[in-house]
Protein backbone atom coordinates (compact mmCIF):
# COMPACT_ATOMS: atom_id res chain seq x y z
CA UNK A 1 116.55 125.50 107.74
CA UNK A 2 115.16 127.37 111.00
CA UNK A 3 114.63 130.79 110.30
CA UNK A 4 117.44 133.44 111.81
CA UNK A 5 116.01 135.60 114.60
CA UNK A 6 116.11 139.59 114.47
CA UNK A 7 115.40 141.09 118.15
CA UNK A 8 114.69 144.44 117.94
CA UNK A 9 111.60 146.96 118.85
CA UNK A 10 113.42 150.03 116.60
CA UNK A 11 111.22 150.22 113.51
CA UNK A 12 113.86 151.59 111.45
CA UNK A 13 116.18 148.74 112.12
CA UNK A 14 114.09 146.51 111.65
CA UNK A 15 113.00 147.41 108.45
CA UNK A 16 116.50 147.54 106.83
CA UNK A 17 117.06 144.18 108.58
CA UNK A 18 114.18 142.71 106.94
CA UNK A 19 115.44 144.32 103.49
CA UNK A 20 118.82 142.53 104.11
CA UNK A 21 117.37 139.58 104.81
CA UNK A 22 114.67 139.56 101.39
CA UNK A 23 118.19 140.00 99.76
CA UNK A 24 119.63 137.13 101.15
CA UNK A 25 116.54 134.80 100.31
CA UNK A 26 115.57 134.26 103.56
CA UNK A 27 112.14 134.61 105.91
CA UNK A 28 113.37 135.48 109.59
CA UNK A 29 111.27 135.55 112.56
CA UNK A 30 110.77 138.87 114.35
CA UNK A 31 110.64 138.98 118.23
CA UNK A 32 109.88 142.69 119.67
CA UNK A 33 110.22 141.49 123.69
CA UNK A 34 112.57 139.83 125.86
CA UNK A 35 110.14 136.47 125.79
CA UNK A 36 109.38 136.19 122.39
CA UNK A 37 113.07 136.38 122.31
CA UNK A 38 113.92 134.07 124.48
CA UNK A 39 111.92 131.59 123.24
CA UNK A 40 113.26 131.38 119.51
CA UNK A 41 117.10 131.94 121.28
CA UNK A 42 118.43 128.43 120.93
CA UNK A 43 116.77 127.21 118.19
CA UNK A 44 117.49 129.91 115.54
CA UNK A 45 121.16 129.18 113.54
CA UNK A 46 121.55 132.98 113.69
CA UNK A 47 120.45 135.91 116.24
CA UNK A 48 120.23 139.53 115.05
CA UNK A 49 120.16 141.87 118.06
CA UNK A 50 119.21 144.90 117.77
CA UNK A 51 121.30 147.84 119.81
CA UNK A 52 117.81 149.28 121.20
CA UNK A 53 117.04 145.93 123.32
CA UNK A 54 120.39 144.37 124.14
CA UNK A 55 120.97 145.93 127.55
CA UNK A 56 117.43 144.25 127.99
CA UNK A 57 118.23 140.95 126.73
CA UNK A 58 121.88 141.21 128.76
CA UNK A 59 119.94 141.56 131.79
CA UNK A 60 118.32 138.69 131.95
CA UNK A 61 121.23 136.41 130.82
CA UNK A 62 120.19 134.53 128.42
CA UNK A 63 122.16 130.95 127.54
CA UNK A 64 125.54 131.65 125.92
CA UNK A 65 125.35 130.63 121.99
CA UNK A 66 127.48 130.91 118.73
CA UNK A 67 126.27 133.11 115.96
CA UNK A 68 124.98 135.98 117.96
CA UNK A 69 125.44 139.44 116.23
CA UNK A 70 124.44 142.83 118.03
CA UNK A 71 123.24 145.37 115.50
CA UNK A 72 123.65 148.98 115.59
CA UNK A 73 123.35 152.78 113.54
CA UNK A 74 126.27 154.47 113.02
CA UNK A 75 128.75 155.06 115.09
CA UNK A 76 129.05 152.85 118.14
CA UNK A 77 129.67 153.92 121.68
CA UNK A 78 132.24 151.84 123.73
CA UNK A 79 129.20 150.70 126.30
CA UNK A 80 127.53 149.07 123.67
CA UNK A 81 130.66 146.58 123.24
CA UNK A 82 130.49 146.13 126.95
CA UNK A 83 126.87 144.80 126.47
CA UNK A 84 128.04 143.02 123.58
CA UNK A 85 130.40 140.91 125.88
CA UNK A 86 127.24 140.88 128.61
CA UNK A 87 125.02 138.72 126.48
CA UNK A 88 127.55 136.93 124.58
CA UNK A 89 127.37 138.45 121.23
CA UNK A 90 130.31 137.27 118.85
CA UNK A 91 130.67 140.95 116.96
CA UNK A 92 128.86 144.37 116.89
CA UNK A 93 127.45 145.07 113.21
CA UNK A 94 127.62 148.76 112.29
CA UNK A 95 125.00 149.86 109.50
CA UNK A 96 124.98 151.13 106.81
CA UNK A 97 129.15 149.87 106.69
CA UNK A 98 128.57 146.14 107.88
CA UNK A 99 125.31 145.97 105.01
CA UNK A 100 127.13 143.43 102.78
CA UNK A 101 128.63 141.48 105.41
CA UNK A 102 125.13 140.59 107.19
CA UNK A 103 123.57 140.29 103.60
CA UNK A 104 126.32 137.64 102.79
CA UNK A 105 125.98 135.84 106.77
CA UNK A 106 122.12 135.45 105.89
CA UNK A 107 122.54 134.41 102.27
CA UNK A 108 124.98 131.35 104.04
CA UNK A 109 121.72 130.05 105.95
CA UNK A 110 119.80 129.83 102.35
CA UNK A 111 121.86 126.56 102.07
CA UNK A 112 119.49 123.94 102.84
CA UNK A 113 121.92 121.40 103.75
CA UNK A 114 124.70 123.07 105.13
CA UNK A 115 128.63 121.38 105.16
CA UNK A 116 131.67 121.89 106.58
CA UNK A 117 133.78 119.78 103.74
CA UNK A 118 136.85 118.37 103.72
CA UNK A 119 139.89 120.31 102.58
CA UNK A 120 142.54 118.78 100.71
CA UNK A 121 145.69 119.96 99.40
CA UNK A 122 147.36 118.30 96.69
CA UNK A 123 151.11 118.75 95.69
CA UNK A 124 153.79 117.44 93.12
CA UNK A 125 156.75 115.73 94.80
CA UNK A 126 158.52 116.43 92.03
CA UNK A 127 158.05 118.18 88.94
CA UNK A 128 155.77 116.15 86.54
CA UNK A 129 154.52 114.07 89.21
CA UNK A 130 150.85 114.70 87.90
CA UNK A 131 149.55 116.12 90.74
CA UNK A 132 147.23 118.92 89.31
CA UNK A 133 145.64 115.74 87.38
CA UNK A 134 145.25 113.85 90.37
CA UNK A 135 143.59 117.10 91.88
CA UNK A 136 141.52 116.98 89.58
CA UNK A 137 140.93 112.91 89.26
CA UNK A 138 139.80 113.72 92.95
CA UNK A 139 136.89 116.60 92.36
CA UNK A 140 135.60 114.68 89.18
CA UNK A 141 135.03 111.11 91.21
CA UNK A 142 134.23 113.16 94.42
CA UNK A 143 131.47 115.15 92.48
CA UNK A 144 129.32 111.77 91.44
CA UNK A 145 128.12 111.40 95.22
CA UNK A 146 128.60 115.00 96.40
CA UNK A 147 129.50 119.03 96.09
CA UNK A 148 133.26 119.21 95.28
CA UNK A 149 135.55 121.98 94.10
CA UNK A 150 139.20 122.07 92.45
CA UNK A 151 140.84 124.99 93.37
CA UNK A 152 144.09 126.18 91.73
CA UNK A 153 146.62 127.79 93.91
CA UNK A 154 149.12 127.43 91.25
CA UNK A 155 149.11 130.75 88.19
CA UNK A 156 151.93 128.79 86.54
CA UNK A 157 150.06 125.78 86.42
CA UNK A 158 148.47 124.36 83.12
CA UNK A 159 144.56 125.91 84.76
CA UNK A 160 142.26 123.21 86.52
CA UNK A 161 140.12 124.52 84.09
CA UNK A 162 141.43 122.93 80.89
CA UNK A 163 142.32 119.88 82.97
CA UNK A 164 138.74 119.43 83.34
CA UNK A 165 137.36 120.53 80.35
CA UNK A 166 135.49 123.57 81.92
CA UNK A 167 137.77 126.36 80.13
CA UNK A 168 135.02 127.46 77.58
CA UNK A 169 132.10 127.30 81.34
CA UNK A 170 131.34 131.32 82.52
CA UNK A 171 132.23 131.83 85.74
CA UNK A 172 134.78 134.07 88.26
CA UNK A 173 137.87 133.24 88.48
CA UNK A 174 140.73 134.37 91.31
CA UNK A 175 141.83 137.60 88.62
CA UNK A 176 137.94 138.56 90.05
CA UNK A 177 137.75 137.58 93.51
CA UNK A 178 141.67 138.68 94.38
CA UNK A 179 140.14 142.40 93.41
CA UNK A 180 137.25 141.87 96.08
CA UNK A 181 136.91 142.23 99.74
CA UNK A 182 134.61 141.36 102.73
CA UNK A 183 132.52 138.25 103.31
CA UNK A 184 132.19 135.37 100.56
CA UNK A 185 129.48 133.58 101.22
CA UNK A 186 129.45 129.74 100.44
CA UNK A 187 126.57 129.49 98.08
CA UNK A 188 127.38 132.68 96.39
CA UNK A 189 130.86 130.68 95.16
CA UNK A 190 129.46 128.05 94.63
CA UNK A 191 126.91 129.42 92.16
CA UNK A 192 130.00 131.96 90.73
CA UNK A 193 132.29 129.00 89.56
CA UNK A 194 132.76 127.23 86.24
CA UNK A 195 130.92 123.86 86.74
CA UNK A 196 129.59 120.72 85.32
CA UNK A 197 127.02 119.22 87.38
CA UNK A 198 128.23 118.72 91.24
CA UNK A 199 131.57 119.65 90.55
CA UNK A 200 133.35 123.47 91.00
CA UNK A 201 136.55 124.86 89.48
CA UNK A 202 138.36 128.16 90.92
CA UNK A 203 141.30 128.79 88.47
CA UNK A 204 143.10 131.40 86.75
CA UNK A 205 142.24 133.67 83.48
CA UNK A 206 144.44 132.60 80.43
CA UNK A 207 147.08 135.17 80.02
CA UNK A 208 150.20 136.16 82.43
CA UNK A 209 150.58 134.91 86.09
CA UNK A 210 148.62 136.42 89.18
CA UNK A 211 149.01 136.59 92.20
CA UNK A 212 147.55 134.69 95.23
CA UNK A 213 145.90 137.69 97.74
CA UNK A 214 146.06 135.86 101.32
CA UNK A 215 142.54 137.77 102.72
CA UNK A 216 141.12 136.21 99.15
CA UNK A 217 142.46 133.15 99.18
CA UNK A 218 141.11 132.86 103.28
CA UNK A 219 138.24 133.78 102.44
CA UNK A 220 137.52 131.40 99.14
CA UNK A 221 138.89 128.42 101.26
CA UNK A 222 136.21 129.26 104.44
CA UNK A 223 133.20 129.73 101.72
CA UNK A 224 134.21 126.59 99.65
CA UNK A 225 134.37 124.61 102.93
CA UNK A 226 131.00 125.60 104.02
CA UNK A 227 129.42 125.37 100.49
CA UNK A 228 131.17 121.79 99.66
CA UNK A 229 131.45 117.92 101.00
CA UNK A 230 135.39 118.27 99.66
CA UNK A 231 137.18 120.85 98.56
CA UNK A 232 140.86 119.91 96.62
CA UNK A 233 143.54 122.39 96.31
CA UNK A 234 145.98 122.02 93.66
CA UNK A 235 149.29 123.27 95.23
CA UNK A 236 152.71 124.61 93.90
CA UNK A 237 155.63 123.17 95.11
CA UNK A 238 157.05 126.41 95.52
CA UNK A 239 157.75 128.14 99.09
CA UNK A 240 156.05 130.99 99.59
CA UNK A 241 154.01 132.32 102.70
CA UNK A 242 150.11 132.16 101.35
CA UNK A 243 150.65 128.46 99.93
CA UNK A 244 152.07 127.83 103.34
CA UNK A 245 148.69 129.32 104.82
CA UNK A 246 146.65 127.41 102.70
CA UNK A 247 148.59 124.28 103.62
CA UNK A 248 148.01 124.72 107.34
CA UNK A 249 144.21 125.37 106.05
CA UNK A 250 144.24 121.65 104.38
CA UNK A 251 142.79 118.75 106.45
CA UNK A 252 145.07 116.38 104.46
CA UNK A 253 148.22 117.18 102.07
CA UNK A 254 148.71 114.62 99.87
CA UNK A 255 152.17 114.22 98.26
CA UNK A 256 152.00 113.04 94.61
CA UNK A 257 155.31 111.35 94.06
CA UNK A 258 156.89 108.99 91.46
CA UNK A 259 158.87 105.77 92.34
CA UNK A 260 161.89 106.85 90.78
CA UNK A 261 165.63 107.41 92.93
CA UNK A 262 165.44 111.74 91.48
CA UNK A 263 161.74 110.98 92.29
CA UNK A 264 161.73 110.22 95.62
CA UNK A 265 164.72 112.39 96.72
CA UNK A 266 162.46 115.50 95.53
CA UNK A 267 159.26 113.86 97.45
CA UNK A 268 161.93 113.41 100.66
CA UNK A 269 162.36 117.79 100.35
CA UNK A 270 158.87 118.19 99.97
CA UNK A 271 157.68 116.25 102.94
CA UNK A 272 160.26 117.87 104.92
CA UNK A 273 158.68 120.79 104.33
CA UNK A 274 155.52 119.83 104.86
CA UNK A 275 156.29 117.44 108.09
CA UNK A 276 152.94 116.39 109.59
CA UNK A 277 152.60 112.30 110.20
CA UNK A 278 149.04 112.80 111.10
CA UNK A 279 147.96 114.53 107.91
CA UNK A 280 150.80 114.00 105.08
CA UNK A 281 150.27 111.21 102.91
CA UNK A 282 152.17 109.92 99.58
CA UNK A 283 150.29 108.92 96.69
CA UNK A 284 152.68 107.15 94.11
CA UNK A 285 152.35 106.98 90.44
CA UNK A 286 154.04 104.38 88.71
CA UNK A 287 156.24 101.67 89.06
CA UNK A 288 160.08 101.70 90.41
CA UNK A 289 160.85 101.66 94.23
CA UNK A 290 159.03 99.71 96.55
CA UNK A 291 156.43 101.55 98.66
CA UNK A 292 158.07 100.58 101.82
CA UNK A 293 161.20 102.36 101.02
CA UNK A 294 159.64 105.48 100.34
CA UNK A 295 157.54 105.40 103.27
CA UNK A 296 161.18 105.38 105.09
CA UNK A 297 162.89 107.94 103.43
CA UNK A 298 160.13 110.27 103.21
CA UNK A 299 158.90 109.12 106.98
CA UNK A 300 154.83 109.73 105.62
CA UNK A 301 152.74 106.83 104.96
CA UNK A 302 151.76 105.57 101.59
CA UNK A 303 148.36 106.34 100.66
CA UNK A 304 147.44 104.90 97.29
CA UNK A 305 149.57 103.65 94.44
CA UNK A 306 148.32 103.56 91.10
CA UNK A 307 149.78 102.78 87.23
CA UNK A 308 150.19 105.74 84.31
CA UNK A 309 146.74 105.55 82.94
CA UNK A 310 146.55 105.26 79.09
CA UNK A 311 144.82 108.15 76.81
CA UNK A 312 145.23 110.73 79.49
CA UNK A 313 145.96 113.53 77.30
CA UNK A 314 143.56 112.43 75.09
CA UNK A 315 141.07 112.54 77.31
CA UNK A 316 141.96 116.17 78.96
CA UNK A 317 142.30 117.32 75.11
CA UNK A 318 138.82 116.00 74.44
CA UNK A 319 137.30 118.49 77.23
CA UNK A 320 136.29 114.71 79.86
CA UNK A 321 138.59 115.56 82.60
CA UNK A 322 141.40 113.16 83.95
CA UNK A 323 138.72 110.46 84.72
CA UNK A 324 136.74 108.98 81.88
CA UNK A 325 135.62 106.04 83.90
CA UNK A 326 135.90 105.09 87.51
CA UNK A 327 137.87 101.30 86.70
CA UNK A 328 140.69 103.73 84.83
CA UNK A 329 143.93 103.69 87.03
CA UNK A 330 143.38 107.40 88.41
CA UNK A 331 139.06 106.48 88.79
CA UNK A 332 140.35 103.31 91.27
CA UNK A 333 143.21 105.53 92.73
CA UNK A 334 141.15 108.29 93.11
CA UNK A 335 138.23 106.16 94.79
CA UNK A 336 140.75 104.50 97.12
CA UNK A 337 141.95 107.85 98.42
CA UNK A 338 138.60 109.27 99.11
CA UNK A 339 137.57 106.32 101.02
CA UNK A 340 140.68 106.02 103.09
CA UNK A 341 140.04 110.16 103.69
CA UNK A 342 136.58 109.38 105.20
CA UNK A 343 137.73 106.75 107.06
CA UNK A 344 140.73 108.99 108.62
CA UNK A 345 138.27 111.76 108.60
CA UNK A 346 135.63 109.38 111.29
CA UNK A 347 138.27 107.88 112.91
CA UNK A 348 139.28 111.65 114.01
């Protein structure tokens, strides 16, 4: 990681910067002049300029770049947002308000190997389709090779959680974060979450339904994204405004249907609902009506097909997840959709 770059000769400033930054976990460089600032500009994954010197650096133009914040005291006069514009910062910082939201921006760079995962939503087209255990079949197989995270958008679901085994793990949960606002950063969640090894779990409290906050649940998806290689959301097939916002969040939506005539005539509603041939795909479980004709009467392409998988409950009951071993029915299904996701996900 290349060290973010604080630009500032006010002593003050810089000191609380610095303070934010030992917070974070991270060692910035320090430029007092326009060339020692110029010369760490485009190389630095995150600029920090100070209100005292940004008329300077606007002057002499430096190149335009992402991640630029200008950094002020107090109350901030509507020049400063002109020069804010001038050099190309994204936002203007106010301290001591915008303290937490800088200390979260540098605690992102602290990831040494920063992502930008794939999201995936994950919905029943019907009811008992199995698609919160596919969700999860997804994050356990996903989690052998990478960072991966389950999160439940569903409070009357059965809880990701006890689907993978991970209901006695510590850890926040969405009662916590839907109480919260301002920046999440990625590692932050990541390090907040139930988890076994490389895989995450965002899920409910046991106890009576909550409710999905849309600034929480925008936020959580953004952090997860940054902090994971995939990130699976287990969706309700109910309508309702948020789980639409998280659906046009998803990279992929992946309808979990079974091959039955009631089957497929819920799975037809669903993709209705959800119409989008270049990221809708049907995963089918079980055996009944050919592939082909659900691909027609649902008009979104089959993904993966795969058998009921023996022991299931068993296995969930025992605290192992969905997936006990990657040649079970849901391991090779689960496998087979990942790969055909990174192959989508390069071919875009």
């Amino acid at each position: 990681m290349t060290a973010p770059l604080l630009i500032t000769r006010d002593q003050s400033l810089l000191d609380e910067l610095l303070r934010l930054a030992a917070a974070a976990g991270v060692a910035p460089d320090v430029a007092g002049d326009v060339g020692a600032a110029l010369r760490g500009w485009g190389a630095a994954p995150l600029v920090l300029l100070g209100a005292d010197v940004a008329e300077e650096m606007a002057r002499v133009a430096p190149a335009r770049r992402s991640r630029v914040y200008l950094v002020a005291w107090g109350v901030v006069p509507d020049e400063l947002f002109r020069v804010a514009l001038a050099v190309g910062a994204e936002s203007v910082a106010q301290l001591p308000s915008s303290e937490a939201w800088l200390t979260e921006t540098l605690t992102d760079l602290g990831d040494a190997e920063p992502t930008q995962g794939l999201v995936v939503g994950v919905i029943g087209g019907s009811g008992g389709a199995g698609a919160t255990t596919f969700a999860c079949a997804l994050g356990q197989v996903a989690a052998r090779s990478g960072r991966a995270v389950v999160v439940d958008a569903d409070p009357l679901g059965p809880g990701i959680d006890r689907v993978l085994g991970l209901e006695e793990r510590h850890g926040v949960r969405w009662d916590g974060l839907c109480q919260t606002t301002g920046r999440l950063s990625a590692r932050s969640l990541r390090e907040a979450l139930p988890r076994r090894e490389g895989l995450g779990a965002l899920t409910w409290h046991a106890g009576p339904p909550g409710t999905l906050q849309a600034f929480a649940v925008r936020e959580v998806l953004s952090a997860a994204r940054r902090g994971h290689d995939l990130v699976v959301v287990d969706l309700p097939r109910t309508a309702d405004p948020v789980v639409d916002e998280v659906v046009a969040r998803c990279d992929r939506l992946l309808v979990v249907a079974v091959p039955t005539v009631a089957g497929v005539a819920s799975a037809v509603r669903i993709c209705a609902r959800h119409r989008d041939p270049t990221s809708v795909r049907l995963v089918l479980r079980g055996h009944g009506v050919e592939p082909a004709a659900i691909a027609r009467a649902t008009g979104v392409a089959v993904l993966a097909r795969m058998a009921d998988q023996r022991g299931l409950a068993e296995a969930i009951d025992l605290g192992l997840g969905p997936v006990r071993s990657r040649r079970s029915n849901l391991g090779r299904a689960a496998t087979e959709v990942l790969d055909q996701l990174s192959l989508i996900q390069a071919a875009a």
